[in-house]
Protein backbone atom coordinates (compact mmCIF):
# COMPACT_ATOMS: atom_id res chain seq x y z
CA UNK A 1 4.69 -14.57 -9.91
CA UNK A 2 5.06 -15.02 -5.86
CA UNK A 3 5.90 -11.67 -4.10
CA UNK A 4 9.14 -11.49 -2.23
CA UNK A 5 9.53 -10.57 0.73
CA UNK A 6 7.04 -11.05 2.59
CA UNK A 7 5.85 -9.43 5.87
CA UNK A 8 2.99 -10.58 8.65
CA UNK A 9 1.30 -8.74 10.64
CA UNK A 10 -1.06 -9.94 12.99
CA UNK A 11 -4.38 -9.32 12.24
CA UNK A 12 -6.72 -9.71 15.72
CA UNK A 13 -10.38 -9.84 15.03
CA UNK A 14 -11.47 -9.54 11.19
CA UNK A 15 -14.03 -7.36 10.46
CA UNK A 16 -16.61 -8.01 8.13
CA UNK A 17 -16.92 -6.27 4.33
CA UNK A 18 -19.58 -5.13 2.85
CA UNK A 19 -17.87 -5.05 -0.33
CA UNK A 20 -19.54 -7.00 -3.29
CA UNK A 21 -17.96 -8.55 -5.80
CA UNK A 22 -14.80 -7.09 -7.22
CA UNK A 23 -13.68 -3.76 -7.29
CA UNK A 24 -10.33 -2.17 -8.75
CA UNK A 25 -8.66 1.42 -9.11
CA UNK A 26 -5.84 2.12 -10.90
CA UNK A 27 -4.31 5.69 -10.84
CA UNK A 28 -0.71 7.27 -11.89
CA UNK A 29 0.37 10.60 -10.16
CA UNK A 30 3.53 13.03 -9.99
CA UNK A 31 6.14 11.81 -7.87
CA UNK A 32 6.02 14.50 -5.75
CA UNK A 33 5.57 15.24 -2.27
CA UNK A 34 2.65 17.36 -2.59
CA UNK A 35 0.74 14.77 -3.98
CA UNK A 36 0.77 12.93 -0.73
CA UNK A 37 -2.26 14.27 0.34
CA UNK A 38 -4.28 13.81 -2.65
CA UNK A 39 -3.45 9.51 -2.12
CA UNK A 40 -4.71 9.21 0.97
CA UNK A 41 -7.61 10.92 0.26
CA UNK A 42 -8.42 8.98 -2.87
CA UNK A 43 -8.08 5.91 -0.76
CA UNK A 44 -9.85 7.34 2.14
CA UNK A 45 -12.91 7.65 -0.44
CA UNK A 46 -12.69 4.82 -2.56
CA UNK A 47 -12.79 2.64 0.18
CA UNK A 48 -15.32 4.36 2.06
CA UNK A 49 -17.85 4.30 -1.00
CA UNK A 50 -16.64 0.00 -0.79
CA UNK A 51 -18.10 0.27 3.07
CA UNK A 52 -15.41 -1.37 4.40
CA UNK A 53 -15.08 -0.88 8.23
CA UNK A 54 -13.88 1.92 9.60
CA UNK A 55 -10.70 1.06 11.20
CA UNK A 56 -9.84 -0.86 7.91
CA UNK A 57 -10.14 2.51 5.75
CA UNK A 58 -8.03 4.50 8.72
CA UNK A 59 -5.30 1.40 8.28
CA UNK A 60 -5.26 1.34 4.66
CA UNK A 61 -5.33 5.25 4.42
CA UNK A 62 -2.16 5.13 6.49
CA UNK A 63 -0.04 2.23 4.91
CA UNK A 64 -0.92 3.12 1.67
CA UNK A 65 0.36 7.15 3.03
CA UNK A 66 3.67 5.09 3.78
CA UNK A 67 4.08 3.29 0.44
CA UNK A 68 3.66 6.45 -1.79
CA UNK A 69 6.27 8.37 0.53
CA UNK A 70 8.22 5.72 0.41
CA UNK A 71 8.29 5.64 -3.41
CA UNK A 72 8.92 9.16 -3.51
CA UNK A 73 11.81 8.76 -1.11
CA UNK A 74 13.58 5.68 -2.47
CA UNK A 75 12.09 4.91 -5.86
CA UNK A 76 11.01 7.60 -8.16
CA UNK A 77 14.17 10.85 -7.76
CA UNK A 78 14.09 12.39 -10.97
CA UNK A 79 12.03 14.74 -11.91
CA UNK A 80 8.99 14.00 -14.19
CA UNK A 81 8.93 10.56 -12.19
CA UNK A 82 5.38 9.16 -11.82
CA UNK A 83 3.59 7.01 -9.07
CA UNK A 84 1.14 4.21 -9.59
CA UNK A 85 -1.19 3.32 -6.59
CA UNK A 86 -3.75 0.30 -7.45
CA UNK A 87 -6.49 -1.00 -4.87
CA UNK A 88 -7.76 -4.22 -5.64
CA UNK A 89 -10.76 -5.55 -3.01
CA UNK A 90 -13.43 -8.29 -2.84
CA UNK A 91 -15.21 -9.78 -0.41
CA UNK A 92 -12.14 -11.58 1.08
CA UNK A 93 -8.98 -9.17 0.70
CA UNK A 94 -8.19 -5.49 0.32
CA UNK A 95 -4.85 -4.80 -1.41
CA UNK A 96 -2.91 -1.90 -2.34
CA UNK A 97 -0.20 -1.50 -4.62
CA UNK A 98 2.60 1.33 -5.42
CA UNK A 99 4.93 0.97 -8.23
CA UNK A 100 7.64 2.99 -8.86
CA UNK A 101 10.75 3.24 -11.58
CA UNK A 102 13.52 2.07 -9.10
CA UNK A 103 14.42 -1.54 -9.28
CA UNK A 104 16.04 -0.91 -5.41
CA UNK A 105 13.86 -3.20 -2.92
CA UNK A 106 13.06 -1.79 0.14
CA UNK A 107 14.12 -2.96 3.33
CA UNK A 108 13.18 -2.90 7.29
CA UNK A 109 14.96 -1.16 9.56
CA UNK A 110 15.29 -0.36 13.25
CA UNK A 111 14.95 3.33 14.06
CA UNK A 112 16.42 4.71 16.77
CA UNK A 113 14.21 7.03 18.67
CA UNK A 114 15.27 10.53 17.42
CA UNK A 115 15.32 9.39 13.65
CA UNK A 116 12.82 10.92 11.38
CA UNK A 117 12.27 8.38 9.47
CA UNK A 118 13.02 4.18 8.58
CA UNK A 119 9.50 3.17 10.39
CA UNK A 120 7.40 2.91 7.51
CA UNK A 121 7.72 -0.56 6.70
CA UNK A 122 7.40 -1.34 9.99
CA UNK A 123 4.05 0.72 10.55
CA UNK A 124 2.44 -1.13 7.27
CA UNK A 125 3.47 -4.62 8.72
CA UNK A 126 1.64 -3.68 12.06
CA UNK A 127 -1.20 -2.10 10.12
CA UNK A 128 -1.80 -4.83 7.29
CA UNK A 129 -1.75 -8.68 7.61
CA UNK A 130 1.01 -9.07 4.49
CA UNK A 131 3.04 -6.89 2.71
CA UNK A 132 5.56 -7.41 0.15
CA UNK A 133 7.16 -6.32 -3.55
CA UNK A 134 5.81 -8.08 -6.65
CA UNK A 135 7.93 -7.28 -9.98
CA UNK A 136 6.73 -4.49 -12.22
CA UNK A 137 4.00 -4.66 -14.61
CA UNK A 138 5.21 -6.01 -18.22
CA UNK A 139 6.72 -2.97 -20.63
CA UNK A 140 7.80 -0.95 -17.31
CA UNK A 141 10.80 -0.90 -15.02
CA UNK A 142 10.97 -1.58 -11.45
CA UNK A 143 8.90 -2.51 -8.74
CA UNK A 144 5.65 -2.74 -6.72
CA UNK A 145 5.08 -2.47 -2.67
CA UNK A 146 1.93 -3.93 -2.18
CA UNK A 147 0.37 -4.80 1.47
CA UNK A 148 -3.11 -6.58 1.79
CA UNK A 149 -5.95 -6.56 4.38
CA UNK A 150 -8.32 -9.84 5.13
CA UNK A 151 -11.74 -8.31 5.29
CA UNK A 152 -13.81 -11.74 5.88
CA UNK A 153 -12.23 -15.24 7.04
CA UNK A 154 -12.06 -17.61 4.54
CA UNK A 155 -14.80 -20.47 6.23
């Protein structure tokens, strides 16, 4: 099923992967803020033992930061709530997934310079090359924020 909506980013020069073949990791955590840390660094090493380039590991490590808060924030409030972040890469395309229980789609916004917070779609646009919200897997409610990173040009 096509993802709706869908953000670009632009994407300047694309790096090349080193990845080979297919690679996948699938893992469900707390809903909880403390548990923020503990993401990123899971993607920070997955992706590292991939040897993707640098700055694509620092981008990823930092959308994929704003999807799980914004999960937290918006999609999973009650307690005992649980988080799934997936990363999907081959040689082509790095995406990442979050799914949480809220059926509520997210939605961009222009923050005004003293707000805390409302940029985080707006940092994964500039940090990804597509984002968007794919339905939830079959047997679980709500929904999935997924962005995705070209790692090789298609020839």
């Amino acid at each position: 099923m096509p993802a709706v909506p869908s953000g670009t980013a632009a994407s300047g020069s694309l790096p090349t992967s080193r990845v080979r073949g297919a690679h996948g990791l699938r893992t469900t955590v707390p809903a909880h803020p403390s548990r923020v840390p503990a993401v990123r660094a899971m993607v920070t090493e997955y992706l590292t033992r991939l040897r993707l380039p640098a700055q694509r590991v620092d981008d990823a490590v930092v959308a994929a930061g704003e999807l799980f808060t914004n999960a937290l924030r918006h999609g999973s409030p009650d307690r005992g709530d649980t988080i799934t972040v997936g990363i999907e890469c081959d040689p082509r395309e790095l995406r990442v997934s979050v799914a949480d229980r809220s059926s509520a789609l997210p939605a961009a916004r222009t923050a005004g310079g003293a707000e805390e917070s409302g940029r985080g779609l707006t940092i994964i646009a500039a940090l990804s090359d597509d984002w968007g919200i794919a339905p939830a897997d079959p047997g679980t409610t709500g929904k999935k924020v997924w962005f995705s990173m070209v790692l090789q040009a298609v020839p």
